[in-house]
C-alpha atoms as a PDB file:
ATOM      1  CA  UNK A   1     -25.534 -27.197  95.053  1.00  0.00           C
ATOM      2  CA  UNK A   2     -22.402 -28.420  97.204  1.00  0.00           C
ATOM      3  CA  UNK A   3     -22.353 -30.974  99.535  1.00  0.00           C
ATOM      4  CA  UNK A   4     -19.471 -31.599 102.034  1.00  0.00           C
ATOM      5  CA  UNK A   5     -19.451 -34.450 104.457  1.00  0.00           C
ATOM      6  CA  UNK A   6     -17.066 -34.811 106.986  1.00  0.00           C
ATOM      7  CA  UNK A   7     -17.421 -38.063 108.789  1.00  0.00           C
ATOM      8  CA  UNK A   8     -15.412 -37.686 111.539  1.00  0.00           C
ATOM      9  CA  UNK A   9     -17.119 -34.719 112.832  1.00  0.00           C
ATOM     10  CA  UNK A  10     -20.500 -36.430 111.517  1.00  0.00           C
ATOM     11  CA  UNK A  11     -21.217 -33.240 109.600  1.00  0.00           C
ATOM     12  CA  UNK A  12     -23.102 -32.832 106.276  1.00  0.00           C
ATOM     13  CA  UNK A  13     -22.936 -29.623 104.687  1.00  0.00           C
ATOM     14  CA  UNK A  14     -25.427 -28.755 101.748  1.00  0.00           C
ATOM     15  CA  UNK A  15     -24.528 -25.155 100.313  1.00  0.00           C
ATOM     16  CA  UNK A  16     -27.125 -23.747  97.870  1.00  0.00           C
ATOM     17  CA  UNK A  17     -27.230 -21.142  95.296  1.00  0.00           C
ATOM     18  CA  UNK A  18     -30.471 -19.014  94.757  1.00  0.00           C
ATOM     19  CA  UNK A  19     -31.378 -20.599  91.602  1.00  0.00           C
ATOM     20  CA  UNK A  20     -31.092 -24.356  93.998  1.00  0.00           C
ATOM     21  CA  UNK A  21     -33.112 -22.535  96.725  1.00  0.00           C
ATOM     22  CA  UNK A  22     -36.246 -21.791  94.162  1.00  0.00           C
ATOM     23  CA  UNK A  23     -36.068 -25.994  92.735  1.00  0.00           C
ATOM     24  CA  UNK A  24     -39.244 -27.252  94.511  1.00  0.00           C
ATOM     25  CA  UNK A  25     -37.948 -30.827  93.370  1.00  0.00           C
ATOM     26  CA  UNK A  26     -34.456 -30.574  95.048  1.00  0.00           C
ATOM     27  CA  UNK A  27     -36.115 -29.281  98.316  1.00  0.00           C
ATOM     28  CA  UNK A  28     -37.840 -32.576  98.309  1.00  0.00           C
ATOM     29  CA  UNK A  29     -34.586 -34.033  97.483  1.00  0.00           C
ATOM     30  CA  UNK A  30     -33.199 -32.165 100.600  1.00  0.00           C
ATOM     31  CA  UNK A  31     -35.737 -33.398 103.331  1.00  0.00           C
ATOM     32  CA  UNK A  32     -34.970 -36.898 102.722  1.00  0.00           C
ATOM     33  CA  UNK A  33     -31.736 -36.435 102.700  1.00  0.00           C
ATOM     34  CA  UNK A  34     -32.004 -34.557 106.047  1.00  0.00           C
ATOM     35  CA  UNK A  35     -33.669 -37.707 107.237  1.00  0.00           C
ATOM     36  CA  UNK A  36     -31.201 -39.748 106.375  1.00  0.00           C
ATOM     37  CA  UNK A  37     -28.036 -38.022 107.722  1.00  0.00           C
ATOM     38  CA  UNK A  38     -30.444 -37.819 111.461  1.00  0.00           C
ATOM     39  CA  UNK A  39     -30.866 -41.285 111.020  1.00  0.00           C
ATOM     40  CA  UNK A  40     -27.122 -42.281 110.631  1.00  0.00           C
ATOM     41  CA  UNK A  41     -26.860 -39.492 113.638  1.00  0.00           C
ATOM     42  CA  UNK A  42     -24.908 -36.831 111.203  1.00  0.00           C
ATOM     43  CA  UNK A  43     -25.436 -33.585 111.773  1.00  0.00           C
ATOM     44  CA  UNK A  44     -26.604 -31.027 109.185  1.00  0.00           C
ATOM     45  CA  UNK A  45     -25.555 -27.423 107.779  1.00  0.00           C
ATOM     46  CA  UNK A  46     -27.633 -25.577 105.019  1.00  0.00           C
ATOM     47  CA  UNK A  47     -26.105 -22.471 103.869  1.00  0.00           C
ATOM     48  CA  UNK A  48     -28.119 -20.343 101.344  1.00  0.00           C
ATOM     49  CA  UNK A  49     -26.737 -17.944  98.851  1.00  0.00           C
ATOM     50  CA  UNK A  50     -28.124 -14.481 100.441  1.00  0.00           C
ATOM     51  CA  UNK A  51     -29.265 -11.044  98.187  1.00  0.00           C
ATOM     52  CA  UNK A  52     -27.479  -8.583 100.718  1.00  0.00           C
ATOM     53  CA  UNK A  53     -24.098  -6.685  99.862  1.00  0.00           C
ATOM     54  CA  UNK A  54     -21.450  -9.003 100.844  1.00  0.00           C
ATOM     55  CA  UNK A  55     -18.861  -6.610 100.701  1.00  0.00           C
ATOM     56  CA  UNK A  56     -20.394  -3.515 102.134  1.00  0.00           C
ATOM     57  CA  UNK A  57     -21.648  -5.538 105.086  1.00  0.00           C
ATOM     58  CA  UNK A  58     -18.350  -7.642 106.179  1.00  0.00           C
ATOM     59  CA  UNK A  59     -16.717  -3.936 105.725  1.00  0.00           C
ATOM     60  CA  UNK A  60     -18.963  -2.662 108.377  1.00  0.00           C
ATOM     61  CA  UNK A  61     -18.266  -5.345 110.997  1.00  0.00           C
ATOM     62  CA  UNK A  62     -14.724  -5.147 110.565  1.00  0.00           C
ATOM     63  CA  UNK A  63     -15.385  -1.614 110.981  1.00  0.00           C
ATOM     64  CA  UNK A  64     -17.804  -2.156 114.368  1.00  0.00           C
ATOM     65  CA  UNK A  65     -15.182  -4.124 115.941  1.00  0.00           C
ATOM     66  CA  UNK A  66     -12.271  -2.763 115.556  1.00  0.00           C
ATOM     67  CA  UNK A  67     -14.284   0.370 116.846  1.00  0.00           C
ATOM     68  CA  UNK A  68     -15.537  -2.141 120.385  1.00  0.00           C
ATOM     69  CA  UNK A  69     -12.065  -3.562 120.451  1.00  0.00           C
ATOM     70  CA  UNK A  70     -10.734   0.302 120.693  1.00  0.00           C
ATOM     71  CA  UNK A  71     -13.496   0.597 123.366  1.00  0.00           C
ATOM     72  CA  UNK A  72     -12.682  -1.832 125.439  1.00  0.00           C
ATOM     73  CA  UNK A  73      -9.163  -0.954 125.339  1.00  0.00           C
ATOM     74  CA  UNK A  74      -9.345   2.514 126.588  1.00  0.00           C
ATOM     75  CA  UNK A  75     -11.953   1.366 128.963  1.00  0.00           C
ATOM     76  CA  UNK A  76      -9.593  -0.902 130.417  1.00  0.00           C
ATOM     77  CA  UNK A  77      -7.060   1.199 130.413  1.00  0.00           C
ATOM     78  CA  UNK A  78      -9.448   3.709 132.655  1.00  0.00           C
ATOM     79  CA  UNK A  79     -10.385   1.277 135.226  1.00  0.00           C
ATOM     80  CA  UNK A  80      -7.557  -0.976 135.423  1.00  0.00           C
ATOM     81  CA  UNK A  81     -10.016  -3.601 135.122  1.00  0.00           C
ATOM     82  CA  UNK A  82     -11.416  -6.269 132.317  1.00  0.00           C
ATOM     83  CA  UNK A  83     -14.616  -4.634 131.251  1.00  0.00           C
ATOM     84  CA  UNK A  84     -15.666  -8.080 129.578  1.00  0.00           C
ATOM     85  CA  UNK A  85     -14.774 -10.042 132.938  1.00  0.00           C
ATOM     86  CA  UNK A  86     -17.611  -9.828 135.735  1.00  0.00           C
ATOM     87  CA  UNK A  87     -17.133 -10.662 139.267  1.00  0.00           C
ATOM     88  CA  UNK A  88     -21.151 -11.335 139.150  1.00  0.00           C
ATOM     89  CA  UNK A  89     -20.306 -15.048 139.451  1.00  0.00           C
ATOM     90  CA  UNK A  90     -18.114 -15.422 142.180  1.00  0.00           C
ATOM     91  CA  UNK A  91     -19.182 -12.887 145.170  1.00  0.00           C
ATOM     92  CA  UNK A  92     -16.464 -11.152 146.794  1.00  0.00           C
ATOM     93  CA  UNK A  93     -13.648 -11.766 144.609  1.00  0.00           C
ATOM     94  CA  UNK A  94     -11.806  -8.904 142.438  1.00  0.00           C
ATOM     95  CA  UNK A  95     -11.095  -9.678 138.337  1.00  0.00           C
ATOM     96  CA  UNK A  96      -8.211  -7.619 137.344  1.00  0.00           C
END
């Protein structure tokens, strides 16, 4: 397990591996701790090692959006217009 605190952002961080996420003891370790930091009003990240493909699925967002970002483009470049702009909000006026 890591633990990063950054006080000025009153941030605790508490990154785990799998064999910390399966230690019944340290998850009891954990809660208190978790009370303490909301006590002292310090916010709280847990990050937990994951069993997916790390590689195989950043490589297919990267590949999703540059794909959108291609979108976008050429639908931009159709309408003349800011596809991810709306006018929704403010009645009448034109976003260009």
């Amino acid at each position: 397990m890591e633990v990063k605190v950054d006080h000025d952002r009153k941030l605790v961080e508490f990154w785990l591996t799998k064999a910390d996420q399966e230690d019944a003891s340290l998850g009891e370790y954990l809660r208190q701790q978790f009370r303490v930091c909301k006590e002292k009003n310090y916010m709280v990240a847990q990050f937990r090692s994951g069993t997916e493909d790390l590689y195989g699925l950043t490589r297919e967002l990267l590949l999703y959006n540059r794909r959108r970002a291609a979108q976008v483009e050429v639908q931009k470049e159709k309408t003349g217009k800011n596809p991810n702009l709306s006018t929704s909000y403010c009645p009448g006026i034109s976003v260009q």
